[in-house]
C-alpha atoms as a PDB file:
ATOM      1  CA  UNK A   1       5.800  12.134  22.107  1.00  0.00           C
ATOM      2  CA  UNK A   2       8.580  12.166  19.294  1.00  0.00           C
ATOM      3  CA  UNK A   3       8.909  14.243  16.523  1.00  0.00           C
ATOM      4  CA  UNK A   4       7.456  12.309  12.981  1.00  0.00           C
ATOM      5  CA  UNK A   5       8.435  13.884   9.936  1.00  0.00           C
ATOM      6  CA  UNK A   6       7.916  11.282   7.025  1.00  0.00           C
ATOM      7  CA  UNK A   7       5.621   8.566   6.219  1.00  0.00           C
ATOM      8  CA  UNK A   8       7.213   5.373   4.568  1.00  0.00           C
ATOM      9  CA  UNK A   9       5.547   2.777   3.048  1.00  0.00           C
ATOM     10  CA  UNK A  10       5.746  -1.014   2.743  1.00  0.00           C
ATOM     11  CA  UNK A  11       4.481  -4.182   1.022  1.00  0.00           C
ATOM     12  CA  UNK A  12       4.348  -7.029   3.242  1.00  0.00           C
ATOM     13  CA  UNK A  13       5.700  -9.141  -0.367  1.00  0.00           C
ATOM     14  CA  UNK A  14       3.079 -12.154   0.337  1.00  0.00           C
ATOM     15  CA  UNK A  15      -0.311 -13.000  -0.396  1.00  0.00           C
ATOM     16  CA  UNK A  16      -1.557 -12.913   2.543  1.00  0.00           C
ATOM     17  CA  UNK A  17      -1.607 -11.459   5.754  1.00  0.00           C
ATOM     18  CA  UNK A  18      -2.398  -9.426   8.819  1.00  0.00           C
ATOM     19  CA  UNK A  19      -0.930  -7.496  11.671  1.00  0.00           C
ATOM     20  CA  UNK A  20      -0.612 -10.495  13.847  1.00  0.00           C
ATOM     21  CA  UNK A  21       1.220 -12.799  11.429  1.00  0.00           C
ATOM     22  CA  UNK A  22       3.440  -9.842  10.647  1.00  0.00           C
ATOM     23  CA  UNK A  23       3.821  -9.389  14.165  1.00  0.00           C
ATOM     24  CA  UNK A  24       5.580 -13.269  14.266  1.00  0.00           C
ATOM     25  CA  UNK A  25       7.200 -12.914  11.305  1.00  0.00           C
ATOM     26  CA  UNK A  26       9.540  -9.998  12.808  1.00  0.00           C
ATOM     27  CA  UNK A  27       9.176 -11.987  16.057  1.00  0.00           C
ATOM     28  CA  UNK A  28      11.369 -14.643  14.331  1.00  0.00           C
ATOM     29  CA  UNK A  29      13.244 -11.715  12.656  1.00  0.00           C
ATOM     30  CA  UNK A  30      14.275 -10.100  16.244  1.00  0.00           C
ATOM     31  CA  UNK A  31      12.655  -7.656  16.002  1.00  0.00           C
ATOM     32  CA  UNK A  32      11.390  -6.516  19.321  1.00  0.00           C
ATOM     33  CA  UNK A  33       9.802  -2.974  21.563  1.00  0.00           C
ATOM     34  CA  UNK A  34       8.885  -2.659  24.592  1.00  0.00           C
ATOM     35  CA  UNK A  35       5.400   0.065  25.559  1.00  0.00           C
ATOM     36  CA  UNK A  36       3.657   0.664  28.381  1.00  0.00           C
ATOM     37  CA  UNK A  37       4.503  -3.139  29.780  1.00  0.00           C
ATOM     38  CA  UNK A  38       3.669  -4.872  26.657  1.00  0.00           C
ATOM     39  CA  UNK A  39       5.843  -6.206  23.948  1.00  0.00           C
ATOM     40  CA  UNK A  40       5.382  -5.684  19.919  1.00  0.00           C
ATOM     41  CA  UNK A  41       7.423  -7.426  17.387  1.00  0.00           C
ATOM     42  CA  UNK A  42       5.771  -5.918  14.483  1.00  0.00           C
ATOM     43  CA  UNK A  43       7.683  -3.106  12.634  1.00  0.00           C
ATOM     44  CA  UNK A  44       5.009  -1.472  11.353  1.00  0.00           C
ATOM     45  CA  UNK A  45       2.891   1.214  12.829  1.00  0.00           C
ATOM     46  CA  UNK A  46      -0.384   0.377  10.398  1.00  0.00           C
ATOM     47  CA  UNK A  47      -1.328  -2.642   8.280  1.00  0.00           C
ATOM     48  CA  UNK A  48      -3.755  -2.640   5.425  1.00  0.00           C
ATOM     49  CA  UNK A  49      -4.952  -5.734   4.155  1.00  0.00           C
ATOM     50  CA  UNK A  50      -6.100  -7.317   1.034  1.00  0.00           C
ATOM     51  CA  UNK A  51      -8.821  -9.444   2.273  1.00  0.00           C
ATOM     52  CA  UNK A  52      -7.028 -12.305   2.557  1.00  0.00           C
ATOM     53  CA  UNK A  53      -6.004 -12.569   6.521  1.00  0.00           C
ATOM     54  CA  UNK A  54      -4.605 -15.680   6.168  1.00  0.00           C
ATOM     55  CA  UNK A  55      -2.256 -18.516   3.868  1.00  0.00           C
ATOM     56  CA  UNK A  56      -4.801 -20.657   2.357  1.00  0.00           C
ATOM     57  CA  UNK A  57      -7.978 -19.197   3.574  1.00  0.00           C
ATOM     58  CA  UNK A  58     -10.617 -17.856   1.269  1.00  0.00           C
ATOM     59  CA  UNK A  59     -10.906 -14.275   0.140  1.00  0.00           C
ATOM     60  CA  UNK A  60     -12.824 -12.301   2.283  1.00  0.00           C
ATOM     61  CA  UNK A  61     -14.021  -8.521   1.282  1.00  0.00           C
ATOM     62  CA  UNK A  62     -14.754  -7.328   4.552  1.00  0.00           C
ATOM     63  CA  UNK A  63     -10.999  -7.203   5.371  1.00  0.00           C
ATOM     64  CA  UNK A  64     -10.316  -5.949   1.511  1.00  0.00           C
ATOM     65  CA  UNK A  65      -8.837  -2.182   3.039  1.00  0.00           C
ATOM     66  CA  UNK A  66      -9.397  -2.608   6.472  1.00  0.00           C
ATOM     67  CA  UNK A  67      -6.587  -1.429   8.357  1.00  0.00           C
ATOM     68  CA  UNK A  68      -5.413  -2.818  11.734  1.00  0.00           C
ATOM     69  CA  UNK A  69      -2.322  -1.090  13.818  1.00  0.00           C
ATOM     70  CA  UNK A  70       1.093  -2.775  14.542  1.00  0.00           C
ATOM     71  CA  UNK A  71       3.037  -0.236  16.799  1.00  0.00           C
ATOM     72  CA  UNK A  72       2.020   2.273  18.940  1.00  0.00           C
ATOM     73  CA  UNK A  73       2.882   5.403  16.910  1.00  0.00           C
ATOM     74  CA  UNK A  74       4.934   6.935  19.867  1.00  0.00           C
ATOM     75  CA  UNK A  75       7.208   3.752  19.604  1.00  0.00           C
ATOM     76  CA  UNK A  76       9.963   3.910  17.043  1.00  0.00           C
ATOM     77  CA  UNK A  77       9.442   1.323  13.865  1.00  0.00           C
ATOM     78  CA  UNK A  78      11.723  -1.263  12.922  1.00  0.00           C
ATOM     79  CA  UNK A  79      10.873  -1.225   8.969  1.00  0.00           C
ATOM     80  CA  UNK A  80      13.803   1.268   7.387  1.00  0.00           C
ATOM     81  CA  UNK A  81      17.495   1.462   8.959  1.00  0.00           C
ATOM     82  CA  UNK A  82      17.951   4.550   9.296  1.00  0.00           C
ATOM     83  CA  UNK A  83      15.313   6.248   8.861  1.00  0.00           C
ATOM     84  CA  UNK A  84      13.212   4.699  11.545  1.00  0.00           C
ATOM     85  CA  UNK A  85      13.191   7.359  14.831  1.00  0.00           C
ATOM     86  CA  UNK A  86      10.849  10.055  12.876  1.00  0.00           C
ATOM     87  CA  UNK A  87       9.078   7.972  10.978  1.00  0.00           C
ATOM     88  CA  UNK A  88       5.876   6.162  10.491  1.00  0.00           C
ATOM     89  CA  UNK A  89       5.346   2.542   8.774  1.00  0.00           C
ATOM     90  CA  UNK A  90       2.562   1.635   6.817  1.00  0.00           C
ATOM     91  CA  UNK A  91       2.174  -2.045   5.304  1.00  0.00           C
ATOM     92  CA  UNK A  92       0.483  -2.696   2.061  1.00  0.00           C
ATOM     93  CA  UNK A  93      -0.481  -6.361   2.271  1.00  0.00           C
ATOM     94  CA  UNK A  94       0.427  -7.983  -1.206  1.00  0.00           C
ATOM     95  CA  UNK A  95       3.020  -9.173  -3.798  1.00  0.00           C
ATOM     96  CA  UNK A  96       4.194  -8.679  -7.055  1.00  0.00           C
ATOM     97  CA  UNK A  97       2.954  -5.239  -7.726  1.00  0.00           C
ATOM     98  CA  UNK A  98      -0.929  -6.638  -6.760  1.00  0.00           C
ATOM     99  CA  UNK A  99      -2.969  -4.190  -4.801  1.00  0.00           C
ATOM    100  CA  UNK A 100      -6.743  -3.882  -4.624  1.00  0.00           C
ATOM    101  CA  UNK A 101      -8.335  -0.923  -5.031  1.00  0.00           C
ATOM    102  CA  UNK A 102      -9.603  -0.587  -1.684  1.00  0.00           C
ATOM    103  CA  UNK A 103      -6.236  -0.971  -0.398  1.00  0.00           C
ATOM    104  CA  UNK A 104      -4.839   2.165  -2.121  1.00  0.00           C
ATOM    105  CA  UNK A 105      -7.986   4.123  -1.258  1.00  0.00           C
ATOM    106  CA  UNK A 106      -7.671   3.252   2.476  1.00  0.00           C
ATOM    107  CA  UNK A 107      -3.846   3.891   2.109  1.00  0.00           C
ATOM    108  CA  UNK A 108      -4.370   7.471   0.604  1.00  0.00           C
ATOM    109  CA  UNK A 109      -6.895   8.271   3.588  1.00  0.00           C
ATOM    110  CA  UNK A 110      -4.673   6.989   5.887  1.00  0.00           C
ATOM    111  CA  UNK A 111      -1.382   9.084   4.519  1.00  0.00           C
ATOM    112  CA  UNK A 112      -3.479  11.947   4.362  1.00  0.00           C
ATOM    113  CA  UNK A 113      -4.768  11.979   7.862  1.00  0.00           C
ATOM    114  CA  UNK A 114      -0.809  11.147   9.325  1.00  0.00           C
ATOM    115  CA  UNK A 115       0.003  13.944   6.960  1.00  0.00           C
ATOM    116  CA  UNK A 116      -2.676  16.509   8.874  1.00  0.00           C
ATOM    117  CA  UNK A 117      -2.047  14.353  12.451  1.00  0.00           C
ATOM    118  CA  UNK A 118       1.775  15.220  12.084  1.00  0.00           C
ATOM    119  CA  UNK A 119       2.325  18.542   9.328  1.00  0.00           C
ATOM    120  CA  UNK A 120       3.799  16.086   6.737  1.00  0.00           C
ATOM    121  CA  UNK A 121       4.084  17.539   3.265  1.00  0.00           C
ATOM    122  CA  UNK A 122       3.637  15.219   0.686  1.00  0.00           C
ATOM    123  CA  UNK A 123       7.402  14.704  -0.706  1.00  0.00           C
ATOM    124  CA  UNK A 124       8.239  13.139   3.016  1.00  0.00           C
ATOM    125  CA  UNK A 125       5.617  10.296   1.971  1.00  0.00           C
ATOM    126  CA  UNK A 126       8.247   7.589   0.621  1.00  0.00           C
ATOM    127  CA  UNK A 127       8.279   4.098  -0.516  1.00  0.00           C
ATOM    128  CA  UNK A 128      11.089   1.997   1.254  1.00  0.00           C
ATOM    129  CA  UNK A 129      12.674   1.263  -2.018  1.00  0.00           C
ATOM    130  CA  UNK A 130      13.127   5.018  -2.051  1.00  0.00           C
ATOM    131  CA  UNK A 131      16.198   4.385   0.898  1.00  0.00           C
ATOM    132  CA  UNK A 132      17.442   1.265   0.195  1.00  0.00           C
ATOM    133  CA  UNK A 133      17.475   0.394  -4.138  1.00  0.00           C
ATOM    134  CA  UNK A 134      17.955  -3.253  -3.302  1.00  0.00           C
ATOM    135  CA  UNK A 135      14.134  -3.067  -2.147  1.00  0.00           C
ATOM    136  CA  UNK A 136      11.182  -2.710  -4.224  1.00  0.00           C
ATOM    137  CA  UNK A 137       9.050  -2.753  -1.340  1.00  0.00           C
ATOM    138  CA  UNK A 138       6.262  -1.471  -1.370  1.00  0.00           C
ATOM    139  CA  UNK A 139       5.565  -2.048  -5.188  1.00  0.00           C
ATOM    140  CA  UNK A 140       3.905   0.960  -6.510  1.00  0.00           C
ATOM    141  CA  UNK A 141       4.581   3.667  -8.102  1.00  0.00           C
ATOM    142  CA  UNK A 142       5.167   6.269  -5.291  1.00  0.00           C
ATOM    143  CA  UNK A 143       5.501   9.449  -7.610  1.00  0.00           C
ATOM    144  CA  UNK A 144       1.965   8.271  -8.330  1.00  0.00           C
ATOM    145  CA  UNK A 145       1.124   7.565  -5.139  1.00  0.00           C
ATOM    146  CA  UNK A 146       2.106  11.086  -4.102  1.00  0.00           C
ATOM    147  CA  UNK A 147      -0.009  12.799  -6.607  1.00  0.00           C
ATOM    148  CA  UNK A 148      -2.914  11.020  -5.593  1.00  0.00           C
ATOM    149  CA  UNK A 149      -2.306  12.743  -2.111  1.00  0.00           C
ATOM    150  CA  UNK A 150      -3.472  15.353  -3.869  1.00  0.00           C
ATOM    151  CA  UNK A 151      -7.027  14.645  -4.250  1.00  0.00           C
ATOM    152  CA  UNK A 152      -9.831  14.056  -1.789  1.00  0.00           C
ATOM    153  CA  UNK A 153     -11.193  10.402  -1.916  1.00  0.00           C
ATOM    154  CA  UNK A 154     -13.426   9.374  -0.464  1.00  0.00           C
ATOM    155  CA  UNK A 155     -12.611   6.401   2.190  1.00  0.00           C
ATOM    156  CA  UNK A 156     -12.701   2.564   0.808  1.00  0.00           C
ATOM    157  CA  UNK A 157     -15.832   1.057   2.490  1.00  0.00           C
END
């Protein structure tokens, strides 16, 4: 197993989405792992989505939060240069700054149990924009974000 000592997180920067289509858009990216005979595209260990799974498909609130895996945690990411070989991705589906609330709940839950899963103190939780300033990925606040680490929450349902 390797060694994961920070959390980053991402916004997938459209509407839309799911682990699958991410999966095909980093597929046409090059992106590309191989684990245990099977091949992932997708950057991203974990994918939380908005309730809309899909471009032009109505809003659905059973998927509002729910949270579907990309990689295999024990495979290295493809989501920061750099910073990707003791690291974890998470992907925020969304744009322009738009979250649902669900999303952030499920997103602190999540953090918090990588955080306990791996020893992670809260200041190794970043936002990808906190590596690279051309980014602003994943559009939120993560000093925010951080603090709310701080709390229990209950999980979105």
């Amino acid at each position: 197993m390797r060694e994961i000592k920070q959390i980053i997180l991402h916004s997938s920067d459209s509407d839309f989405g799911n682990a699958e289509i991410i999966n095909r858009w980093h597929r046409d990216r090059g992106f590309s792992a191989e684990y245990n005979g099977k091949k992932y595209y997708i950057g991203y260990h974990w994918v939380i989505l908005n309730g809309f799974r899909a471009q032009h498909v109505d809003y659905d609130p059973r998927y509002d939060g729910a949270i579907e895996p990309g990689r295999p945690e024990e495979l290295v990411g493809a989501h920061v240069v750099g910073q990707n070989k003791d690291s974890l991705g998470v992907c925020l589906i969304g744009a322009d700054y738009k979250f649902t609330v669900k999303q952030i709940l499920t997103a602190v839950t999540l953090v918090k149990s990588l955080q306990s899963k791996y020893g992670i103190a809260d200041e190794l939780v970043k936002g990808h924009y906190e590596y690279n300033s051309a980014k602003t990925c994943p559009q939120i606040n993560m000093s925010q974000f951080r603090g709310l680490l701080r709390y229990e929450i209950c999980p979105a349902s």
